[in-house]
PDB file of N, CA and C in Angstrom:
ATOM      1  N   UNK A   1       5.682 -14.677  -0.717  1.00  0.00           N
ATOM      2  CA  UNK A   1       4.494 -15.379  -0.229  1.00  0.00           C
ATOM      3  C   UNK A   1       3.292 -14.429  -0.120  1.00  0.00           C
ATOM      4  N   UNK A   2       1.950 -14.872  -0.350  1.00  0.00           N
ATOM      5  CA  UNK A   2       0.263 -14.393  -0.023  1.00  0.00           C
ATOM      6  C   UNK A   2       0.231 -15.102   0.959  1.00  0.00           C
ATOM      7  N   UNK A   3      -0.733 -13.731   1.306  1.00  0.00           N
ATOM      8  CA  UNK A   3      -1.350 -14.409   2.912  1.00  0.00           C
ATOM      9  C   UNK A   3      -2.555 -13.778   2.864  1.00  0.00           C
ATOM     10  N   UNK A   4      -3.922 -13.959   3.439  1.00  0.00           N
ATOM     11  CA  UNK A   4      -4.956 -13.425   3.481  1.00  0.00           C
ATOM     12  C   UNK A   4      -4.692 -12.643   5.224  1.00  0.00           C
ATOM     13  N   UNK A   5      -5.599 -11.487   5.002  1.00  0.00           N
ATOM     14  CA  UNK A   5      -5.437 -11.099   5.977  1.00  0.00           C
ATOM     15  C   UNK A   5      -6.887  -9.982   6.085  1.00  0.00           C
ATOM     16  N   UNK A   6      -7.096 -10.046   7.433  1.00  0.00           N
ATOM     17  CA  UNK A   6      -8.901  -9.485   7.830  1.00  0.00           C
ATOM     18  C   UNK A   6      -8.992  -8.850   8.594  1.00  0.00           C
ATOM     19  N   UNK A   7      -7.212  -8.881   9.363  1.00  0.00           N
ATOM     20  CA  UNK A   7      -7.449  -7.291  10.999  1.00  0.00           C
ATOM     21  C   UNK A   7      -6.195  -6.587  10.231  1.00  0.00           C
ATOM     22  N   UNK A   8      -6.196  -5.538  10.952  1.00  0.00           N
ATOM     23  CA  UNK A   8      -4.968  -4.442   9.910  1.00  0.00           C
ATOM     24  C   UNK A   8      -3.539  -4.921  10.545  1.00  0.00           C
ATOM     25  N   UNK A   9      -2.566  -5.116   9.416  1.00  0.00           N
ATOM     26  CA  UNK A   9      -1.289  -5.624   9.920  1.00  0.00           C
ATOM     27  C   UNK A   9       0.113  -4.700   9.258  1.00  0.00           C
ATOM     28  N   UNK A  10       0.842  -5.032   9.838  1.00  0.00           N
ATOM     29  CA  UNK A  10       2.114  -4.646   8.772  1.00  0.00           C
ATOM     30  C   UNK A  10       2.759  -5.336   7.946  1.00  0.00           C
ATOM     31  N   UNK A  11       2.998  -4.412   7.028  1.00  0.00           N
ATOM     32  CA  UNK A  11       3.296  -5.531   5.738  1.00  0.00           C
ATOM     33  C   UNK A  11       4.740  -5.487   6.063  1.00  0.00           C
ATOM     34  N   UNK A  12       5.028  -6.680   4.976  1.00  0.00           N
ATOM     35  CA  UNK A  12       6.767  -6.974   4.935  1.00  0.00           C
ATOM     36  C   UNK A  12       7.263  -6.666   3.781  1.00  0.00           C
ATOM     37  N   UNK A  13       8.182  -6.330   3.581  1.00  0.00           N
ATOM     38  CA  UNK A  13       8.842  -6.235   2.165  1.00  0.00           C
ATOM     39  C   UNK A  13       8.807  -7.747   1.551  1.00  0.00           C
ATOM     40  N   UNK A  14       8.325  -7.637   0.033  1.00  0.00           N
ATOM     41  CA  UNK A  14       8.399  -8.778  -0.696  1.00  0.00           C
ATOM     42  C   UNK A  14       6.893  -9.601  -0.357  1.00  0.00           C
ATOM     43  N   UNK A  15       6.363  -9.125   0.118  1.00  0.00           N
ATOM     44  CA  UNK A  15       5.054 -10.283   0.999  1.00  0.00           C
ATOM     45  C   UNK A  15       4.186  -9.986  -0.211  1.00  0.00           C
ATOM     46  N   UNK A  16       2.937 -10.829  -0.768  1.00  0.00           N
ATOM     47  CA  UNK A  16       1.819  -9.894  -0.831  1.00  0.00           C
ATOM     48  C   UNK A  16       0.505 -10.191  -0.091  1.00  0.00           C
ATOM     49  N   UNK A  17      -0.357  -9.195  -0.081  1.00  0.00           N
ATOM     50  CA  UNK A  17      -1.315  -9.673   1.060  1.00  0.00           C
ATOM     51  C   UNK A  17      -2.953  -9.574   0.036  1.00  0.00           C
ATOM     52  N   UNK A  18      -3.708 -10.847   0.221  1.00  0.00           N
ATOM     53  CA  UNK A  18      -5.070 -10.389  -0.254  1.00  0.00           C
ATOM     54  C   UNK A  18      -5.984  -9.955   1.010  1.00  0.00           C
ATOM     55  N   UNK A  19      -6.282  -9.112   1.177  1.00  0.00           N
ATOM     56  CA  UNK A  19      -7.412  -8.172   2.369  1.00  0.00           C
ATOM     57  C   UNK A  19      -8.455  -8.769   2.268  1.00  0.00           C
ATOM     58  N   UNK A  20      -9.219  -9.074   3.452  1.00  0.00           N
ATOM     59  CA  UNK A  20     -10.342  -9.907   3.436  1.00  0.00           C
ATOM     60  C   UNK A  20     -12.094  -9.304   3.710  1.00  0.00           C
ATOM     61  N   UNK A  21     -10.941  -8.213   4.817  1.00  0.00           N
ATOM     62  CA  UNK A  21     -12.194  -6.959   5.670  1.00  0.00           C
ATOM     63  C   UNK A  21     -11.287  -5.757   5.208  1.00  0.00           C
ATOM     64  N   UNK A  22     -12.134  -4.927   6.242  1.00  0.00           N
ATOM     65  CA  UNK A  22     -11.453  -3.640   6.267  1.00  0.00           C
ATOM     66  C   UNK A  22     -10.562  -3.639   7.126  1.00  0.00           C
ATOM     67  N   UNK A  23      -9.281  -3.442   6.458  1.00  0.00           N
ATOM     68  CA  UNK A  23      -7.522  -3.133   7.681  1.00  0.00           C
ATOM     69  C   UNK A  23      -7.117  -2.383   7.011  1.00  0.00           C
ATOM     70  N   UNK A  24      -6.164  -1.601   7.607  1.00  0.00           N
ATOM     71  CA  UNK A  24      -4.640  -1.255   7.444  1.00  0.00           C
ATOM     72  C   UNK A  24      -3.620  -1.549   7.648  1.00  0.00           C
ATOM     73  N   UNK A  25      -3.268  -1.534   6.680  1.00  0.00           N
ATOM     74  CA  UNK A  25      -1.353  -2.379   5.770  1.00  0.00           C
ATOM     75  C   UNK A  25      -0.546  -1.189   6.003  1.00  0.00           C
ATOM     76  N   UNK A  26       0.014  -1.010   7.372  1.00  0.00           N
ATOM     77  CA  UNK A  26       1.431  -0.357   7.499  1.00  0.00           C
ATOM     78  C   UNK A  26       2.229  -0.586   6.282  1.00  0.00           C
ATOM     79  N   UNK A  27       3.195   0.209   5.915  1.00  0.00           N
ATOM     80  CA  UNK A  27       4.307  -0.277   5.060  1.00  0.00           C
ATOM     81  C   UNK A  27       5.547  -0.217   5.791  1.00  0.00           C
ATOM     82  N   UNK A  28       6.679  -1.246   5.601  1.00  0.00           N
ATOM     83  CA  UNK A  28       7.509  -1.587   6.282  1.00  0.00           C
ATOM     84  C   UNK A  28       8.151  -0.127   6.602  1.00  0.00           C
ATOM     85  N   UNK A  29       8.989  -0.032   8.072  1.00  0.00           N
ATOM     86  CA  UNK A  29       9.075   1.183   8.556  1.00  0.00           C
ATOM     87  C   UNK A  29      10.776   1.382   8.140  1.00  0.00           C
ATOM     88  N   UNK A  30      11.677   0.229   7.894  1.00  0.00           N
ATOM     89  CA  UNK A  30      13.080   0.698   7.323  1.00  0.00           C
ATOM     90  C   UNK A  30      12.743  -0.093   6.350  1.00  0.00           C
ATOM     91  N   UNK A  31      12.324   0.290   4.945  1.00  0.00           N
ATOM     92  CA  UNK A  31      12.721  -0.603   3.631  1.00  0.00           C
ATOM     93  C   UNK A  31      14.209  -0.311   2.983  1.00  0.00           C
ATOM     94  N   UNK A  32      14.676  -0.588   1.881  1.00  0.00           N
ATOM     95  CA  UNK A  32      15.367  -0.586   1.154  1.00  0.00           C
ATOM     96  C   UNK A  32      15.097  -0.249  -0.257  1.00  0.00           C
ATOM     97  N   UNK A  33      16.361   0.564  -0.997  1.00  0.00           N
ATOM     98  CA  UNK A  33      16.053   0.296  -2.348  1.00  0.00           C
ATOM     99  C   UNK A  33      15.386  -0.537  -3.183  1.00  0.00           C
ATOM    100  N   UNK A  34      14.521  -0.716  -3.738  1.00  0.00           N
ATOM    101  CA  UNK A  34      13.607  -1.560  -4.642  1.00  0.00           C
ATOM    102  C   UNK A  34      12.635  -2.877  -3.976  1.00  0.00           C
ATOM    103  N   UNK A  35      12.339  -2.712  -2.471  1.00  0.00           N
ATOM    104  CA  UNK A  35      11.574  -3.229  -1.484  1.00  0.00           C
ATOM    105  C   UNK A  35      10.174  -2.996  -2.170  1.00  0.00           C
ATOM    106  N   UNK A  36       9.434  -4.024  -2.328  1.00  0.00           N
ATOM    107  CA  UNK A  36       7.899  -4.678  -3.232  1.00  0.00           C
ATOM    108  C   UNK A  36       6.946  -4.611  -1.735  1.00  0.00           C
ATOM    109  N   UNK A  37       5.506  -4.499  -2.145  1.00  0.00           N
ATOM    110  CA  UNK A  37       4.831  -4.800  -1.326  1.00  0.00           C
ATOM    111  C   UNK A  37       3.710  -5.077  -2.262  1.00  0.00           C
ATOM    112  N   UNK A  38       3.026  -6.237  -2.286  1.00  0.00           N
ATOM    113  CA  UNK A  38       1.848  -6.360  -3.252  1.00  0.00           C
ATOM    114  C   UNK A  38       0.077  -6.180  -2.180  1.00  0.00           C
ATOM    115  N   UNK A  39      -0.494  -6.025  -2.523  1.00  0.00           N
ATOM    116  CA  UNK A  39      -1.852  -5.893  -2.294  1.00  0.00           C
ATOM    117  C   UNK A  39      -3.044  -5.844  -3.102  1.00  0.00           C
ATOM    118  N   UNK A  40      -4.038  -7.226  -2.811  1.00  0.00           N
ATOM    119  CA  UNK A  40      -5.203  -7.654  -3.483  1.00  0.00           C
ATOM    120  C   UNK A  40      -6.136  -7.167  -2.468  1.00  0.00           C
ATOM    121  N   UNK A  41      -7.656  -6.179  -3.412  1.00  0.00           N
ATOM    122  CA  UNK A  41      -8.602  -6.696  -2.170  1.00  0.00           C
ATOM    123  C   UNK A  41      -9.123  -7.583  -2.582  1.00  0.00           C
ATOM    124  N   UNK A  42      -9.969  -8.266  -1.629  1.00  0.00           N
ATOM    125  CA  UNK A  42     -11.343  -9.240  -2.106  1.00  0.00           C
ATOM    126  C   UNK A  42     -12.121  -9.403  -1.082  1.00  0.00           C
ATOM    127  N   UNK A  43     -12.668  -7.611  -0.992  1.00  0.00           N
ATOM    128  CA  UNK A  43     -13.793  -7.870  -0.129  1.00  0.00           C
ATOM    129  C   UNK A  43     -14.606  -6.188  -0.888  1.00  0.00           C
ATOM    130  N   UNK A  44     -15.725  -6.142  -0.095  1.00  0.00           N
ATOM    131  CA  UNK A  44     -15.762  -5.016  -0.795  1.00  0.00           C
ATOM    132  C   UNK A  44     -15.791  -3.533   0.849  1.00  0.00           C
ATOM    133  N   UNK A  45     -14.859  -4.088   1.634  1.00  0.00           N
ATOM    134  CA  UNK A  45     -14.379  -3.046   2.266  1.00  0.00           C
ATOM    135  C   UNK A  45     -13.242  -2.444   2.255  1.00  0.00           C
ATOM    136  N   UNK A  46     -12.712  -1.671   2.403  1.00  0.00           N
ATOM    137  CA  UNK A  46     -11.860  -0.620   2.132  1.00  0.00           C
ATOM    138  C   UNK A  46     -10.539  -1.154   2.869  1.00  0.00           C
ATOM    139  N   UNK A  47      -9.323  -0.821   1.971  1.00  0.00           N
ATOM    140  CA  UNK A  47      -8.032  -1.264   2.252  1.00  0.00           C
ATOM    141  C   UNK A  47      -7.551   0.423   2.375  1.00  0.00           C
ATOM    142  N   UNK A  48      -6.784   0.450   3.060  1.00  0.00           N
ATOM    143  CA  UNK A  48      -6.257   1.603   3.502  1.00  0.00           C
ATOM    144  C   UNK A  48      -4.720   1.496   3.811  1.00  0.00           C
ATOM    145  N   UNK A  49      -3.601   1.848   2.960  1.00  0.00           N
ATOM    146  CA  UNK A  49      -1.994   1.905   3.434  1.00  0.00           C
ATOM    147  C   UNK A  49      -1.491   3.141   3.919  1.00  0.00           C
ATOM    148  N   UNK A  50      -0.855   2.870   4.669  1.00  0.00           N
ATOM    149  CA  UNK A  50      -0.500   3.856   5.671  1.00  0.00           C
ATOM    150  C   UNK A  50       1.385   3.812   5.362  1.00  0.00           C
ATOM    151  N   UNK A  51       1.354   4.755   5.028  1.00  0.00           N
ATOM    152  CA  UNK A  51       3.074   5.174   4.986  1.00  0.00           C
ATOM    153  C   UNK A  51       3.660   5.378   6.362  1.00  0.00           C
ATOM    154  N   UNK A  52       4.683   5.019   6.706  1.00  0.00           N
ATOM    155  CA  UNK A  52       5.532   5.450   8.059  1.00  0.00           C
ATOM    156  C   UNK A  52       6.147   6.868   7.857  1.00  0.00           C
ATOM    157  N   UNK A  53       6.627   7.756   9.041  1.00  0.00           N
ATOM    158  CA  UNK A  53       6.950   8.763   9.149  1.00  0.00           C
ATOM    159  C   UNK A  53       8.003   8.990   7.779  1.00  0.00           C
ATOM    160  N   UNK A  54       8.192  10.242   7.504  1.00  0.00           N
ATOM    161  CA  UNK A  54       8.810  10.322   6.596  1.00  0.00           C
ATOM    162  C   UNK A  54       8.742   9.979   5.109  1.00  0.00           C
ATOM    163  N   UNK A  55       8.068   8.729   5.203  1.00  0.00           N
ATOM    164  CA  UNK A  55       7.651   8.098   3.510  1.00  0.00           C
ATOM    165  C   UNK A  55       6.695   8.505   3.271  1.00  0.00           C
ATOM    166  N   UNK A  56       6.629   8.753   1.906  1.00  0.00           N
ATOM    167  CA  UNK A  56       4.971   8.905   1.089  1.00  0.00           C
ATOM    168  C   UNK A  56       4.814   7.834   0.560  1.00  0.00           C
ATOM    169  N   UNK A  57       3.433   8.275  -0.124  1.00  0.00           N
ATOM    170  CA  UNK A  57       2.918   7.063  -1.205  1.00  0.00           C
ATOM    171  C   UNK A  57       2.912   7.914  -2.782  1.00  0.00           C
ATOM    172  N   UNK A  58       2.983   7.378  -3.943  1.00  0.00           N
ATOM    173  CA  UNK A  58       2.906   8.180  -4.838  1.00  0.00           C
ATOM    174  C   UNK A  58       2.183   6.788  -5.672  1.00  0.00           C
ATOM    175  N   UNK A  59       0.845   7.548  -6.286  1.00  0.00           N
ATOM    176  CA  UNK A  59       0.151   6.393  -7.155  1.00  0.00           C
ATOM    177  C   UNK A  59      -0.465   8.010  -8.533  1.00  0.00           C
ATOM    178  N   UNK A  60       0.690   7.655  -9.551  1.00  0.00           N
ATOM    179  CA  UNK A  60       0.579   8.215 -10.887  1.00  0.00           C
ATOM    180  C   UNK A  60       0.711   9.765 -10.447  1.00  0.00           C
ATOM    181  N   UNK A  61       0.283  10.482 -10.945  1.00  0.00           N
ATOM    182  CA  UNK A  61       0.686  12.174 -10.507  1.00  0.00           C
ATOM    183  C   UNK A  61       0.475  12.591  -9.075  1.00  0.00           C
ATOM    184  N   UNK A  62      -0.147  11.856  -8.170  1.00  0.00           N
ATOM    185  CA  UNK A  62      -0.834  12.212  -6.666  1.00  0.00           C
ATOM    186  C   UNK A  62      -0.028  11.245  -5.566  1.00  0.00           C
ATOM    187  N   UNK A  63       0.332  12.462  -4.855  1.00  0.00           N
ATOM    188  CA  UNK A  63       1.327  12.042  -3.679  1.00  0.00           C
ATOM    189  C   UNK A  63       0.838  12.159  -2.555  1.00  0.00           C
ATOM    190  N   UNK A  64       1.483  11.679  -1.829  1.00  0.00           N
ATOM    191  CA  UNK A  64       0.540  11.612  -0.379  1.00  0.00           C
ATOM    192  C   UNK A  64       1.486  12.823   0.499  1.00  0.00           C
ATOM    193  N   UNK A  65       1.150  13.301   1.517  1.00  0.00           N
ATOM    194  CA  UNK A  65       1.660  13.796   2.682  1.00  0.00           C
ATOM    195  C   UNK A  65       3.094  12.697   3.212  1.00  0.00           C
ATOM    196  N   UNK A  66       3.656  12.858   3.776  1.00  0.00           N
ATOM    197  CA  UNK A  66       4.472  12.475   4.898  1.00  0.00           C
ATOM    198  C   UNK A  66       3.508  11.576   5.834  1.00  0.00           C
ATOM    199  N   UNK A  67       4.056   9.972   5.858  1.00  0.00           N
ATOM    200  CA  UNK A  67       3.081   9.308   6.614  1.00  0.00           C
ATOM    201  C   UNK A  67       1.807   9.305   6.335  1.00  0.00           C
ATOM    202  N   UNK A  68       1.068   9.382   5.085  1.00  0.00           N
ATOM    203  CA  UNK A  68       0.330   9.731   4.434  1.00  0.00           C
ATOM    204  C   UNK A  68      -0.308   8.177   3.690  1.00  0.00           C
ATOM    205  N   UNK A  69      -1.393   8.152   3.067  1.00  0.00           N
ATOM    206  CA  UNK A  69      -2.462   6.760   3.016  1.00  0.00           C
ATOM    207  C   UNK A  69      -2.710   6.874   1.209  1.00  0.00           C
ATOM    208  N   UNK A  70      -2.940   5.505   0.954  1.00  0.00           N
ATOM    209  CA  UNK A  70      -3.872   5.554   0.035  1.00  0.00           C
ATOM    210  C   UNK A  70      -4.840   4.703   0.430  1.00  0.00           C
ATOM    211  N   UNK A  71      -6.205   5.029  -0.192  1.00  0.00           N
ATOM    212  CA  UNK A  71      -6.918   4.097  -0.225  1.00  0.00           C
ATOM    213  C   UNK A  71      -7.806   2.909  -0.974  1.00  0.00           C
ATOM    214  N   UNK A  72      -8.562   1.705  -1.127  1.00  0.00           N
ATOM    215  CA  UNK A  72      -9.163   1.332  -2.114  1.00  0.00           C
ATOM    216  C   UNK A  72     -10.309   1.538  -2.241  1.00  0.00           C
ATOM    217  N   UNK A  73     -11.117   1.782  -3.445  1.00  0.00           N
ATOM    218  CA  UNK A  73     -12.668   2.208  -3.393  1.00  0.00           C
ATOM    219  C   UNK A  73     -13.353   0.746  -3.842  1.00  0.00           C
ATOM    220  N   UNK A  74     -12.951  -0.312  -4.574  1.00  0.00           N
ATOM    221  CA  UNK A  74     -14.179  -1.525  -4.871  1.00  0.00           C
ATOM    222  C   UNK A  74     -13.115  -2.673  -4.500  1.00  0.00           C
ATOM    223  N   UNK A  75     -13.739  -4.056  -4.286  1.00  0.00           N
ATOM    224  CA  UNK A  75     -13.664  -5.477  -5.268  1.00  0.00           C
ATOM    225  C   UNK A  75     -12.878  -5.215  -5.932  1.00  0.00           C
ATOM    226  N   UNK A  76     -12.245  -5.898  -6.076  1.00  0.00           N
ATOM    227  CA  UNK A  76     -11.299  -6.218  -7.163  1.00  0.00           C
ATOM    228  C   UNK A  76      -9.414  -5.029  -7.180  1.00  0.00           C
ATOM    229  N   UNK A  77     -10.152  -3.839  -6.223  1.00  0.00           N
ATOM    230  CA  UNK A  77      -8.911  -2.850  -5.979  1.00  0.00           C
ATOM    231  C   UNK A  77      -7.356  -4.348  -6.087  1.00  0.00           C
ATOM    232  N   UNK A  78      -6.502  -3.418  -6.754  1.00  0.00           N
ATOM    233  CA  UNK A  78      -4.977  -4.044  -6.259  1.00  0.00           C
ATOM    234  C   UNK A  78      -3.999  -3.113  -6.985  1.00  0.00           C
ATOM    235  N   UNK A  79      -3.072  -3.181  -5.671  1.00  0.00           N
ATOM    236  CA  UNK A  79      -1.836  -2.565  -6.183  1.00  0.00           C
ATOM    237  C   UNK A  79      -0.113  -2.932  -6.183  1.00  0.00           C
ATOM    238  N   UNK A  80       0.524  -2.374  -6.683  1.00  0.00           N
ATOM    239  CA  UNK A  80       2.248  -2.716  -6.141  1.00  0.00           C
ATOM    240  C   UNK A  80       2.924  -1.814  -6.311  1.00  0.00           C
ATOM    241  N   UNK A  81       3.533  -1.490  -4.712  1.00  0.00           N
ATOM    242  CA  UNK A  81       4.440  -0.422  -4.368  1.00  0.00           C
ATOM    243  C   UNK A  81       5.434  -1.037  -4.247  1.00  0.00           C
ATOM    244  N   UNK A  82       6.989   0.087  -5.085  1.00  0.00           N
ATOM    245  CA  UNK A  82       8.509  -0.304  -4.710  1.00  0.00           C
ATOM    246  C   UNK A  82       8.822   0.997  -4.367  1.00  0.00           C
ATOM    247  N   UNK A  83       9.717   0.529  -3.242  1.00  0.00           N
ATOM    248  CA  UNK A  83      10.680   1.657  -2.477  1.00  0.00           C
ATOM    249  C   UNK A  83      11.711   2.306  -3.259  1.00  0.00           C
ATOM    250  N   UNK A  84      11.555   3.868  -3.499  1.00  0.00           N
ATOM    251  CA  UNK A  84      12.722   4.441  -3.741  1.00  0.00           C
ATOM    252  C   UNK A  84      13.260   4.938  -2.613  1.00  0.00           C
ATOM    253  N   UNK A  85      14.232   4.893  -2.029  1.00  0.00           N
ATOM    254  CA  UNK A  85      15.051   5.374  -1.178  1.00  0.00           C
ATOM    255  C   UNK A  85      15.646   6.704  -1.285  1.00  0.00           C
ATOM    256  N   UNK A  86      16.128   6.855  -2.487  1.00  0.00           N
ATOM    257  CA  UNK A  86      16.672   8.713  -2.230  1.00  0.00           C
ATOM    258  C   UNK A  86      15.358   9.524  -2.196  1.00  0.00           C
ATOM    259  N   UNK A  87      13.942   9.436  -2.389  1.00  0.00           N
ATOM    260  CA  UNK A  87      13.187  10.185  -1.969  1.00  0.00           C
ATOM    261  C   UNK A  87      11.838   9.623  -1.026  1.00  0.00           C
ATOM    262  N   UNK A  88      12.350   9.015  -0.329  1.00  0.00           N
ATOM    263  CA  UNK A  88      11.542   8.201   0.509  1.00  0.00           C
ATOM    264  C   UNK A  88      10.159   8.104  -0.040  1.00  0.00           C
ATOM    265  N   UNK A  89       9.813   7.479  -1.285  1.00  0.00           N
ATOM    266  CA  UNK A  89       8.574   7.114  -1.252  1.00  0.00           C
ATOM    267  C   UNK A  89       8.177   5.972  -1.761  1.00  0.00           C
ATOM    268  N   UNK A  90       7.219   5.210  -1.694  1.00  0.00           N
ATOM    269  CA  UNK A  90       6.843   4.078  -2.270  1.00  0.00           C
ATOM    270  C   UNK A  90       6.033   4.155  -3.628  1.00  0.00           C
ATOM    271  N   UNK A  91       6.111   3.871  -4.382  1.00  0.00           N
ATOM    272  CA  UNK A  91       5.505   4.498  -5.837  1.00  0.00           C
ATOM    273  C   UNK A  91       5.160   3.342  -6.581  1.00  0.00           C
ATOM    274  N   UNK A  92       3.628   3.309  -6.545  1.00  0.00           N
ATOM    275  CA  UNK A  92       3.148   2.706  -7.663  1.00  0.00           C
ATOM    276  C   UNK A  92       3.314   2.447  -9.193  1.00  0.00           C
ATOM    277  N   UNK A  93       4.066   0.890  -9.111  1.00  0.00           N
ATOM    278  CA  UNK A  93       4.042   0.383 -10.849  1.00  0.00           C
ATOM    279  C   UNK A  93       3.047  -0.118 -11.427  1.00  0.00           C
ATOM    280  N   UNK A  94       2.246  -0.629 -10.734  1.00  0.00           N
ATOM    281  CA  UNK A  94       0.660  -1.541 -11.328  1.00  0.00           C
ATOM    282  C   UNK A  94       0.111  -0.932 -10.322  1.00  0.00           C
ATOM    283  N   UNK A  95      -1.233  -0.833 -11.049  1.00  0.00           N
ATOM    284  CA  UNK A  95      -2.706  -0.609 -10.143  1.00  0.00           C
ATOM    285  C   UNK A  95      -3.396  -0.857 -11.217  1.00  0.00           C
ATOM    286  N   UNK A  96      -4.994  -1.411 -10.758  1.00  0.00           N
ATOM    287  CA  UNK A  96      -6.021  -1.971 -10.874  1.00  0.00           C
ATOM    288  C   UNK A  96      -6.929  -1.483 -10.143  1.00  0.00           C
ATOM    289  N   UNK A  97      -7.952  -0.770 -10.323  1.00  0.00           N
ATOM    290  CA  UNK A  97      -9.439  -0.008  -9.980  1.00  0.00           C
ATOM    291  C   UNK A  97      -8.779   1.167  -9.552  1.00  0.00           C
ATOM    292  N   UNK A  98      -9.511   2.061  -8.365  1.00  0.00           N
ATOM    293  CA  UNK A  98      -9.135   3.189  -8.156  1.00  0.00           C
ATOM    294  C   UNK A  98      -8.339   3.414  -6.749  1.00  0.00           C
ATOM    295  N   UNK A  99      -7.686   4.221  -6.643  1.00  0.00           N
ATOM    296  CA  UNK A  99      -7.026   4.026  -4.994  1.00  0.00           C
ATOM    297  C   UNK A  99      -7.443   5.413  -4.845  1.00  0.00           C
ATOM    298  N   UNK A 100      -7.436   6.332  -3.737  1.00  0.00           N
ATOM    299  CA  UNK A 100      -7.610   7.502  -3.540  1.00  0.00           C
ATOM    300  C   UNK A 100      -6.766   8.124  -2.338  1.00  0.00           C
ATOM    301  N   UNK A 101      -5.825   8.581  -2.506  1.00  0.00           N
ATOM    302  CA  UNK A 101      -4.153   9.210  -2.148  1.00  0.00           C
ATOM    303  C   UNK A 101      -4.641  10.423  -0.866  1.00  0.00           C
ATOM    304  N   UNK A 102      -4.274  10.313   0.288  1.00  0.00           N
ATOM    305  CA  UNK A 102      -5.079  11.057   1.055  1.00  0.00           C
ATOM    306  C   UNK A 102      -3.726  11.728   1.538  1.00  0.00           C
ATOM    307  N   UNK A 103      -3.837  12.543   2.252  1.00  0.00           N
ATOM    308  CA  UNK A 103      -2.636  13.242   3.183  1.00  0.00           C
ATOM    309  C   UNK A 103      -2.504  12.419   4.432  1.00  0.00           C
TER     310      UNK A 103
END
């Protein structure tokens, strides 16, 4: 299921969310092997994901810190993270505009 969403929430495994304002999208804090999280923006404020302790984010060669963010820079930003489990990170298969991978 989509859901729009405009204050910062936590996401669920399998959900996807279109962002309305500027929030932050926790990522689920126990996922599983091959656990999805989709994300549309459609606003032109900034989406920001936040990894839980221990997990990164990995979007193409750039990894995040431990508990570590990416972010979106325009309109139209979207992405989809799946959970690998033997190295705790969530790793981008699709993206669309730019995200920018922070510590």
């Amino acid at each position: 299921p989509w859901t729009d969403e405009a204050i910062s929430f936590a996401a669920a495994a399998g959900n996807g969310y279109f962002t309305t304002a500027a929030v932050v999208a926790t990522l689920p804090s126990t996922p599983v092997q091959g656990n999805v999280v989709d994300i549309a923006v459609d606003t032109a404020s900034a989406c920001t994901i936040t990894a839980n302790t221990g997990q990164f984010i990995r979007v193409g060669k750039n990894l995040s810190a431990s508990a570590g963010t990416v972010g979106s820079n325009f309109i139209g930003d979207s992405i989809s993270l799946v959970y690998r489990a033997s190295d705790t990170t969530w790793i981008a298969t699709s993206v669309v505009g730019t995200w920018t991978v922070n510590s």
